[in-house]
Protein backbone atom coordinates (compact mmCIF):
# COMPACT_ATOMS: atom_id res chain seq x y z
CA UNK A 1 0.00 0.00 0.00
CA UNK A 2 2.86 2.35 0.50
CA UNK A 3 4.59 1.33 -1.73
CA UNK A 4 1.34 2.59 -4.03
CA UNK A 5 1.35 5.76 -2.63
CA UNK A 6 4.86 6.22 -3.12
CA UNK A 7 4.10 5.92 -6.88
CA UNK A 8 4.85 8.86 -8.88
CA UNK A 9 2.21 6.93 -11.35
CA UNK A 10 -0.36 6.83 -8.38
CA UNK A 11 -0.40 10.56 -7.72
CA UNK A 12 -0.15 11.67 -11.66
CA UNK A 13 -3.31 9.21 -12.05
CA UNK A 14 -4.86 11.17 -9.08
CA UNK A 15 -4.31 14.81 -10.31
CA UNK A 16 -5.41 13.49 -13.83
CA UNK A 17 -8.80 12.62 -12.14
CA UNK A 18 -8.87 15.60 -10.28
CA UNK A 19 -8.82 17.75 -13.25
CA UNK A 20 -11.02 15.88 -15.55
CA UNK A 21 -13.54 15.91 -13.06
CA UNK A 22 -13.70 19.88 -12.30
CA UNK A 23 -13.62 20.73 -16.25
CA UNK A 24 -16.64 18.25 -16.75
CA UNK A 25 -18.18 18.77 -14.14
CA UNK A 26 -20.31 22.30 -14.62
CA UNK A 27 -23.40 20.66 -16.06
CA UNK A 28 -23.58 18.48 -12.33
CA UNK A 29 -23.48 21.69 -10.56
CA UNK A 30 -26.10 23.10 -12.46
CA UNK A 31 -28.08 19.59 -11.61
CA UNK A 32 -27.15 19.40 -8.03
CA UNK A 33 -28.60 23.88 -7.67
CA UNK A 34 -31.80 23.13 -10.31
CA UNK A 35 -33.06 19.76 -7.48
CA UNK A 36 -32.13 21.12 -4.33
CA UNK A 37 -33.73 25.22 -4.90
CA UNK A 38 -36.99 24.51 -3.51
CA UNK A 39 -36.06 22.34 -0.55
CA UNK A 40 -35.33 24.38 3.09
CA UNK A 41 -32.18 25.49 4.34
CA UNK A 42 -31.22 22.98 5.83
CA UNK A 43 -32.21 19.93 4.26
CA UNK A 44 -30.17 21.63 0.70
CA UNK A 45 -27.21 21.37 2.36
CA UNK A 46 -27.55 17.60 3.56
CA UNK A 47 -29.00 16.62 0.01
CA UNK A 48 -26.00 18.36 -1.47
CA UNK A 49 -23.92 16.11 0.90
CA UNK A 50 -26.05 12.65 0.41
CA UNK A 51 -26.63 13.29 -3.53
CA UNK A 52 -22.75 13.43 -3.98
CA UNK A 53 -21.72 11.00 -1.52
CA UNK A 54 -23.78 8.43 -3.77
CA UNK A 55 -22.45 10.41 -6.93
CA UNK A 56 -18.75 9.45 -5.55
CA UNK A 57 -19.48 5.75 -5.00
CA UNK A 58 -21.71 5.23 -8.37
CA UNK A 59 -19.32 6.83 -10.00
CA UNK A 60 -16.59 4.88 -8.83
CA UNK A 61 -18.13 1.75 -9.70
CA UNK A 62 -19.42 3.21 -13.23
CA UNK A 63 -15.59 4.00 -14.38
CA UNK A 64 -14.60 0.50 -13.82
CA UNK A 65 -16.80 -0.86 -16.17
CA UNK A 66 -16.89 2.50 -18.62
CA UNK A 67 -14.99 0.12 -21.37
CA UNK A 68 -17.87 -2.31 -21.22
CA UNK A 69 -20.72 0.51 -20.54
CA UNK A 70 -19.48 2.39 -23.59
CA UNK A 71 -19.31 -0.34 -26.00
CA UNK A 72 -23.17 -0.84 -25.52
CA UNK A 73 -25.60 0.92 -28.27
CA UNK A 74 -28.44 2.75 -26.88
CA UNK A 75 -26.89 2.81 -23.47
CA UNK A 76 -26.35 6.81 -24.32
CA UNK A 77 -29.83 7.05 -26.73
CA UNK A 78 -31.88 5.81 -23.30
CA UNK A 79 -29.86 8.46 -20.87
CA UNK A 80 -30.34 11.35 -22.91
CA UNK A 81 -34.41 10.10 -22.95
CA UNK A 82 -33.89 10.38 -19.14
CA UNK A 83 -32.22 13.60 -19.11
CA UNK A 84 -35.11 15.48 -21.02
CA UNK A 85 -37.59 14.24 -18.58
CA UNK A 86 -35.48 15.58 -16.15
CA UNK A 87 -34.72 18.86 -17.80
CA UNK A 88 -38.55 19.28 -18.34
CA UNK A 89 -39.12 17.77 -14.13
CA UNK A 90 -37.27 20.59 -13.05
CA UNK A 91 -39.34 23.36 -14.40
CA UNK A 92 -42.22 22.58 -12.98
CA UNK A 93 -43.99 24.18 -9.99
CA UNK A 94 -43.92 22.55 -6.47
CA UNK A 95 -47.31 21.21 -5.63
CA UNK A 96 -47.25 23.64 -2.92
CA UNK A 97 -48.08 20.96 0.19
CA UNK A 98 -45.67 22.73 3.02
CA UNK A 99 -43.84 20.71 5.42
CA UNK A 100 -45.96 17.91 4.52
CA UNK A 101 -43.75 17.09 1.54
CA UNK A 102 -40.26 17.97 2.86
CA UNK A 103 -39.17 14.63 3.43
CA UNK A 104 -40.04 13.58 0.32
CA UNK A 105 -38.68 16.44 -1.24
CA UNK A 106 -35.61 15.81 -0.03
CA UNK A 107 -35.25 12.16 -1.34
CA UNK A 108 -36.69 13.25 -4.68
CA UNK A 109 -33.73 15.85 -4.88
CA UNK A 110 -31.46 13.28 -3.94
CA UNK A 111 -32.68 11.08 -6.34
CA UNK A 112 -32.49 13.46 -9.16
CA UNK A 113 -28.86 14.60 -8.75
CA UNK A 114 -27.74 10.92 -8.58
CA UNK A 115 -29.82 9.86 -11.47
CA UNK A 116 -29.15 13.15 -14.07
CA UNK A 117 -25.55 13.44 -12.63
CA UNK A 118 -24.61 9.70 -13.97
CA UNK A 119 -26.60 9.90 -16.85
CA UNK A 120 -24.10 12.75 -18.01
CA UNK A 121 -21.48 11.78 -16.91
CA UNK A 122 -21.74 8.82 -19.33
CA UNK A 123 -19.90 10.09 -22.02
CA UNK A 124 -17.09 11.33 -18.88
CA UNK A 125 -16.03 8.28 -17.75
CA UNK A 126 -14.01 7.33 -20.37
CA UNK A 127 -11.84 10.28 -19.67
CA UNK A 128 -11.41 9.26 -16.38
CA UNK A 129 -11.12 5.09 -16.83
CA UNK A 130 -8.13 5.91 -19.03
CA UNK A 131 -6.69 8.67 -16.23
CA UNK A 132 -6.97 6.18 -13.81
CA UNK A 133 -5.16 3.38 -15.29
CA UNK A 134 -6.20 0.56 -12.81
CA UNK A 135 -5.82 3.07 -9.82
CA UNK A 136 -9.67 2.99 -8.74
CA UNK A 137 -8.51 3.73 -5.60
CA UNK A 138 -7.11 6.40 -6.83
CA UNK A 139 -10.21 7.05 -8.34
CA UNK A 140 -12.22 7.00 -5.11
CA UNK A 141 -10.28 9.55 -3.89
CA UNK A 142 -10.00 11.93 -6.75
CA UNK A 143 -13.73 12.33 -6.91
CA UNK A 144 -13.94 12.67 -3.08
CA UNK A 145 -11.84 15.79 -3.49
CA UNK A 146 -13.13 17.27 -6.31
CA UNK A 147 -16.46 16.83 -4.76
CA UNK A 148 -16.38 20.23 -2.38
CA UNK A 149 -15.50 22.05 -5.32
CA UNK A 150 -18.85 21.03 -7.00
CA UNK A 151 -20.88 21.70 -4.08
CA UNK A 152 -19.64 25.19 -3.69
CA UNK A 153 -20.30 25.83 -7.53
CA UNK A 154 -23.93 24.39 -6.90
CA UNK A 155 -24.36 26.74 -3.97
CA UNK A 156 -23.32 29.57 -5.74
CA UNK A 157 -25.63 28.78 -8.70
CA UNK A 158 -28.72 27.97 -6.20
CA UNK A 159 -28.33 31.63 -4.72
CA UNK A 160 -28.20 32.44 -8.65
CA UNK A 161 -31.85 31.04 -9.60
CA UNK A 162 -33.32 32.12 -6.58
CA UNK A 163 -32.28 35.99 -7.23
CA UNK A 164 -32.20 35.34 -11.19
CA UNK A 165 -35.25 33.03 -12.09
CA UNK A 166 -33.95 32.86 -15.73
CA UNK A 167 -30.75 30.93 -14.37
CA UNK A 168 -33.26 28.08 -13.72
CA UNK A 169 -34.26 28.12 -17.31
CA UNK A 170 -30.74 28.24 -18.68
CA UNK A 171 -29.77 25.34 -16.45
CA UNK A 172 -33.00 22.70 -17.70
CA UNK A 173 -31.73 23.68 -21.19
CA UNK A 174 -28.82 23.08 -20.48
CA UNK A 175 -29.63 19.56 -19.33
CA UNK A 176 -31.42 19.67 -22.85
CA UNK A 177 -28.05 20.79 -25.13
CA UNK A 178 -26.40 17.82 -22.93
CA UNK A 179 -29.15 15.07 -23.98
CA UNK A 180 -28.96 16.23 -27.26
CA UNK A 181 -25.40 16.15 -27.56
CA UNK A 182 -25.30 12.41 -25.80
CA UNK A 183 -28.00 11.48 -28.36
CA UNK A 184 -25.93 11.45 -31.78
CA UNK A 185 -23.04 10.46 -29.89
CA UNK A 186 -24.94 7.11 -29.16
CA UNK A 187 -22.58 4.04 -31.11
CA UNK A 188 -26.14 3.15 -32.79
CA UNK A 189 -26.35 6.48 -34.27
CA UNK A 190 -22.97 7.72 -34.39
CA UNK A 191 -21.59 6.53 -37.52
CA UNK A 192 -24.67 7.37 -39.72
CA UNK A 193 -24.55 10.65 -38.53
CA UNK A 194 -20.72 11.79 -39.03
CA UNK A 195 -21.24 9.71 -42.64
CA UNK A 196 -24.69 11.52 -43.88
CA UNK A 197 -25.67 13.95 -41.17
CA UNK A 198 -22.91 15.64 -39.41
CA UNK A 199 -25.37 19.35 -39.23
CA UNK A 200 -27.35 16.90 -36.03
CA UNK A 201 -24.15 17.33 -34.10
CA UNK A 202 -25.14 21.04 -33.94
CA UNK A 203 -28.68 20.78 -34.48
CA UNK A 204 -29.36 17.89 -32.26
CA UNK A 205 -28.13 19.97 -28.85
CA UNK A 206 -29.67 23.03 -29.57
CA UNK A 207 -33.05 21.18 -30.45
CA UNK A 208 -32.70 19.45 -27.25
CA UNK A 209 -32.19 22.85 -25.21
CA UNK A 210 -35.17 24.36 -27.19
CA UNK A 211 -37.47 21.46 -26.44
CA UNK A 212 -36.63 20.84 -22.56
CA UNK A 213 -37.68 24.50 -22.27
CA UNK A 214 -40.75 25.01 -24.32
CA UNK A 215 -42.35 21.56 -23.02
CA UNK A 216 -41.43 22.63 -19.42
CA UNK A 217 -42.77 25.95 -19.65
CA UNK A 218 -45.84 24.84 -21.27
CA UNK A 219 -46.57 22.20 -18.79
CA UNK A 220 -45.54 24.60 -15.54
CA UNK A 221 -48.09 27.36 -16.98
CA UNK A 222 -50.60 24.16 -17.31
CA UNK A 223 -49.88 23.20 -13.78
CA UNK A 224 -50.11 26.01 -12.78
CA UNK A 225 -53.06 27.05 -14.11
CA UNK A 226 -54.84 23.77 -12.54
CA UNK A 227 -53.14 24.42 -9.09
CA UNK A 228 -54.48 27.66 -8.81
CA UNK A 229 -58.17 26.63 -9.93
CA UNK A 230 -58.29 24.22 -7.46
CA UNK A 231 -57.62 27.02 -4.76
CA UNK A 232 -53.57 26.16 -3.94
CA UNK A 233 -52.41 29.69 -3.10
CA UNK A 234 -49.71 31.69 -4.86
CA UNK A 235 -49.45 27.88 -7.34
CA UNK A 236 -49.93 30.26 -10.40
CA UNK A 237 -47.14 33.04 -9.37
CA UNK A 238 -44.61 30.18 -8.79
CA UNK A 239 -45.38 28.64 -12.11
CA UNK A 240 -44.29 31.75 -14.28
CA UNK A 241 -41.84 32.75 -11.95
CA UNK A 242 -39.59 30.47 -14.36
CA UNK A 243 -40.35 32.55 -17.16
C-alpha cells in the first residue's frame, strides 16, 4: 500500500482525475442547484452532501466498467431520454403541500442529482477510466476531493436562480443541449450521422435545449393554471416565476 502511494504513477493518475472531473463537471453543478432550490435550508445542504456522496461511489463503480458501458448501443440514446424528462421535471412548480412534503422532497432531490448526474457523466467516464489506469482507488479519492468544489459551484448557482429566475431556465436547457449532444453520440447512431448527417451534431443539442424549455414551460403554466383553480395559493405566481 505504500509502496502505491509512493508511486509517482499513483499521484499523476490522481491529479489526472482531479482535473477531468472539475472541467466536466459544470453541467452536475447546475443539476445538483436546479433539485435542491426549492427544498429548506437545511435539508439543501444535507441533500448536497447525500446526492454526492452516492455520486462518488456510483461513479466509482461506473468508471470501472466504462470500457464495457461504452461499447453498448443505446446505453447513451436511453440516458439522454432520461435527461429530457429531467430537464422538463425541473421546471415545474412545487405542488405547494408545506412541510408535509419535505421529506419527500428531499429524497426526490437526492434522487435526481444521482440519477441526471450519472446519466451525463456517461460520455465522462471514459476520460477518467483511461486517467486512472487501474488506480480505482485512486479514483475514489480523486472524486472525493473534487467533490467540495462542485458543491460550492452548486451553492453559488442555487443563490443564482433564486435571485435570477432565468438561471433556472438556462440550467433545464442546459440539461437539454447535454441530452442532445449524448443522443448522436450514441454508437447506434454515431456513424450514420458523421457519414450523412454531421449538421445533427449542432442541431441535435440546440433542439434538445429548445425542447426541454418550451415543453417545461408549457406544462408549468398548465400546472399552474390547474393548481391555482383548485384554490392552492400563490401555485400560479410560482409557475411563471420560471419565465
Amino acid at each position: 500500500m505504500l509502496a502505491t502511494l509512493a508511486s509517482p504513477d499513483t499521484w499523476t493518475a490522481l491529479f489526472k482525475i482531479a482535473v477531468i472531473n472539475v472541467v466536466l463537471s459544470g453541467d452536475n453543478a447546475v443539476v445538483i442547484a436546479l433539485a435542491c432550490r426549492s427544498l429548506p435550508h437545511k435539508q439543501q445542504k444535507q441533500a448536497f452532501i447525500v446526492g454526492t456522496g452516492g455520486i462518488v461511489v456510483l461513479m466509482t463503480l461506473l468508471t470501472a466498467f466504462a470500457a464495457m458501458l461504452m461499447s453498448l448501443p443505446y446505453i447513451q440514446l436511453i440516458g439522454s431520454i432520461l435527461l429530457v424528462w429531467i430537464g422538463i421535471k425541473l421546471l415545474l412548480p412545487e405542488d405547494g403541500e408545506g412541510n408535509i412534503r419535505d421529506s419527500s422532497n428531499f429524497w426526490e432531490a437526492v434522487r435526481t442529482i444521482i440519477i441526471a448526474d450519472m446519466v451525463m457523466s456517461l460520455d465522462n467516464v471514459l476520460g477518467m477510466a483511461g486517467a486512472a489506469k487501474g488506480h480505482y482507488g485512486m479514483l475514489f479519492v480523486g472524486l472525493l476531493i473534487t467533490m467540495p468544489l462542485i458543491l460550492f459551484g452548486s451553492a453559488l448557482l442555487m443563490k443564482l436562480m433564486e435571485r435570477f429566475p432565468l438561471f433556472i431556465t438556462i440550467g433545464a436547457g442546459l440539461l437539454g443541449y447535454v441530452a442532445g449532444d449524448m443522443a448522436v453520440g450514441d454508437l447506434a447512431v454515431k456513424g450514420y450521422v458523421e457519414l450523412h448527417a454531421h449538421i445533427l451534431d449542432i442541431a441535435a443539442p440546440l433542439v434538445g435545449a429548445m425542447f426541454v424549455i418550451v415543453a417545461g414551460k408549457m406544462l408549468a403554466r398548465k400546472k399552474g393554471g390547474e393548481a391555482a383553480a383548485n384554490g392552492v395559493p400563490g401555485a400560479l405566481g410560482k409557475s411563471f416565476e420560471i419565465s
